[in-house]
Protein backbone atom coordinates (compact mmCIF):
# COMPACT_ATOMS: atom_id res chain seq x y z
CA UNK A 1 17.38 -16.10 -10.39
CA UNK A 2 14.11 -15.98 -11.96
CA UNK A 3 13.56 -19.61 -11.69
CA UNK A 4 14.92 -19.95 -8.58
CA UNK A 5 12.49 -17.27 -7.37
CA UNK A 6 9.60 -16.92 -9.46
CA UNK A 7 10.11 -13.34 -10.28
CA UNK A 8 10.38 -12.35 -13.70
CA UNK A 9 13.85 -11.28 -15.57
CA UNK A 10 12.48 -7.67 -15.80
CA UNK A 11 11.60 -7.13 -12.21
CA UNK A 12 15.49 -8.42 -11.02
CA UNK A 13 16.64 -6.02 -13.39
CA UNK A 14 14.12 -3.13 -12.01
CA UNK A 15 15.48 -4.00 -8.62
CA UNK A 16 18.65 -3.42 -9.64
CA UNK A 17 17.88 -0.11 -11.35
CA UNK A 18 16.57 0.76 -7.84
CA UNK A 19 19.25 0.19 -6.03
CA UNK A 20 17.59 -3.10 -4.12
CA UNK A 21 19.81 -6.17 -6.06
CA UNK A 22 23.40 -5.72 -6.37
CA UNK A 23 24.14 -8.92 -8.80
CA UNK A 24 27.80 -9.60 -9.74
CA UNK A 25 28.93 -9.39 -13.60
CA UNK A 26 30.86 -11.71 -15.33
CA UNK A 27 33.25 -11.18 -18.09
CA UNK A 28 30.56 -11.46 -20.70
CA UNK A 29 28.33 -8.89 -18.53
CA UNK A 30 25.54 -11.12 -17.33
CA UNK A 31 24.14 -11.09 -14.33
CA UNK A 32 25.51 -13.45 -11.91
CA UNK A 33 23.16 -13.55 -8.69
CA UNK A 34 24.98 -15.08 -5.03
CA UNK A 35 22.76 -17.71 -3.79
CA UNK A 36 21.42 -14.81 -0.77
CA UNK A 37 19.84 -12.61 -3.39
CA UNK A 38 17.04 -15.53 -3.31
CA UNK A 39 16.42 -14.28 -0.08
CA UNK A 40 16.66 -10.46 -0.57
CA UNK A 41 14.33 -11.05 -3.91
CA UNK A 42 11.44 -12.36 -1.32
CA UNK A 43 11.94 -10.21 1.39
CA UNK A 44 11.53 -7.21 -1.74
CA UNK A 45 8.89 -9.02 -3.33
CA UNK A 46 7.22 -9.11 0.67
CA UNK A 47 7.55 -5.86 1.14
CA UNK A 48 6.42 -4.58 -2.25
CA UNK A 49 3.12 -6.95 -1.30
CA UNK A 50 3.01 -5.21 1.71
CA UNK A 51 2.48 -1.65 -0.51
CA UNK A 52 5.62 0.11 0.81
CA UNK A 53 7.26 1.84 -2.45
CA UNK A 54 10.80 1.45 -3.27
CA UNK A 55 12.36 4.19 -2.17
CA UNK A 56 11.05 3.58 1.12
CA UNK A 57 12.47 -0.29 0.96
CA UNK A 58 15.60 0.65 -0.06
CA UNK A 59 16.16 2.71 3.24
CA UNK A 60 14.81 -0.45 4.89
CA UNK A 61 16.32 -3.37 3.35
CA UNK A 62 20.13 -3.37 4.94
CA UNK A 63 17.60 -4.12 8.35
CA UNK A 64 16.57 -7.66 7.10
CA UNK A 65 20.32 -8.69 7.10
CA UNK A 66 22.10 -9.95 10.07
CA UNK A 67 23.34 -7.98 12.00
CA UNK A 68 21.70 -4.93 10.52
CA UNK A 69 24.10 -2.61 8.38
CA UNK A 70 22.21 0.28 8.01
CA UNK A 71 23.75 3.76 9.03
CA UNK A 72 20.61 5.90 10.04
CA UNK A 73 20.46 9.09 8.44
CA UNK A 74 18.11 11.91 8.80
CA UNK A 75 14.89 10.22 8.45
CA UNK A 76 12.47 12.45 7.39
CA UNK A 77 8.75 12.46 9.41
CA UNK A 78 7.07 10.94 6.25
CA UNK A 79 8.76 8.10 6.39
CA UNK A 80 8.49 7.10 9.85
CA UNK A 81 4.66 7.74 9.91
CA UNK A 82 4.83 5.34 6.90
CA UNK A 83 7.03 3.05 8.18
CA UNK A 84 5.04 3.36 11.84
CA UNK A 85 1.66 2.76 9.93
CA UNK A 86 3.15 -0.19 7.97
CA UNK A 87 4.10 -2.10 11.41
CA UNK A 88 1.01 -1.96 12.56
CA UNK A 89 -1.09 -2.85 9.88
CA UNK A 90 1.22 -5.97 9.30
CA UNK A 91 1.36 -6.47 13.40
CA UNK A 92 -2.99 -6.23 12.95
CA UNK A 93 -2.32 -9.11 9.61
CA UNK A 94 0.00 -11.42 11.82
CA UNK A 95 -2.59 -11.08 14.77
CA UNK A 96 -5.39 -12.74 11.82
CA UNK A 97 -3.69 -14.85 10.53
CA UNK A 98 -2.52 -15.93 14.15
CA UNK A 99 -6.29 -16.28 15.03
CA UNK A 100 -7.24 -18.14 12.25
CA UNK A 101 -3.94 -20.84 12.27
CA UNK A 102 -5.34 -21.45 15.79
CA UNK A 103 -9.04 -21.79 14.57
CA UNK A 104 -7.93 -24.45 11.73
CA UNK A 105 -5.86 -26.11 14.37
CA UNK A 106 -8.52 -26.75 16.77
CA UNK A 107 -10.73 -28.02 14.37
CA UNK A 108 -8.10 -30.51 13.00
CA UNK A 109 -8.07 -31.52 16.19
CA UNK A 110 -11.60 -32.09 16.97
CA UNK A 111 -11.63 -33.53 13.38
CA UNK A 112 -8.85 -36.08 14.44
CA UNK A 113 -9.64 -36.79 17.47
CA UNK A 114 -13.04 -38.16 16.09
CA UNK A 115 -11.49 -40.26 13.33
CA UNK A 116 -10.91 -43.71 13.41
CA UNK A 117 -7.45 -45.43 14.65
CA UNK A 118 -6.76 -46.25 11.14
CA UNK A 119 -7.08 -42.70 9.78
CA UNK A 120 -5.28 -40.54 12.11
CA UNK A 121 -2.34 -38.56 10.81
């Protein structure tokens, strides 16, 4: 899973200590991770980059599956300012990086649009 993912051996195991990675065992007790954890691993590894802690993620993760299998519990005001305060900061990210995909865009444009036959993509 590290290789597959890029994130070290110590940080899987971490996320399992946290209750975030549930990897199978085998009969010699290694790890044994289902080809979805890849997935899981980046969406933690996102929202870890995104500053949320891990007690907040684990409350959040059973949402990035399809459908989501969370059963909401008594979520305490703390949390949902946090969690309120982390959608908007990433919907504020998503509108900039939004902006600037559409600024590089129209300058590839112009840029193409002014090369020669021979050189456009």
């Amino acid at each position: 899973m590290s290789r597959r993912t890029g994130i070290p051996a110590r940080l899987l195991r971490y996320y399992e200590e946290q209750g975030l990675l549930t990897p199978e065992r085998k009969d010699n007790g290694y790890r044994d991770y289902a080809e979805h954890l890849v997935d899981r691993v980046q969406q933690i590894r996102g929202l870890l980059d995104a500053g949320l802690p891990t007690r907040v993620i684990r409350e959040v993760l059973p949402c990035t599956d399809n459908p989501c299998t969370i059963t909401v519990s008594d979520a305490s005001d703390e949390l949902i300012a946090l969690l309120t305060a982390e959608r908007d900061r990433m919907d504020a990210r998503i509108a900039c990086l939004a902006r600037n995909r559409d600024a590089i865009a129209a300058y590839l444009k112009k840029v193409e649009d002014n090369l020669s036959p021979g050189r456009r993509r």
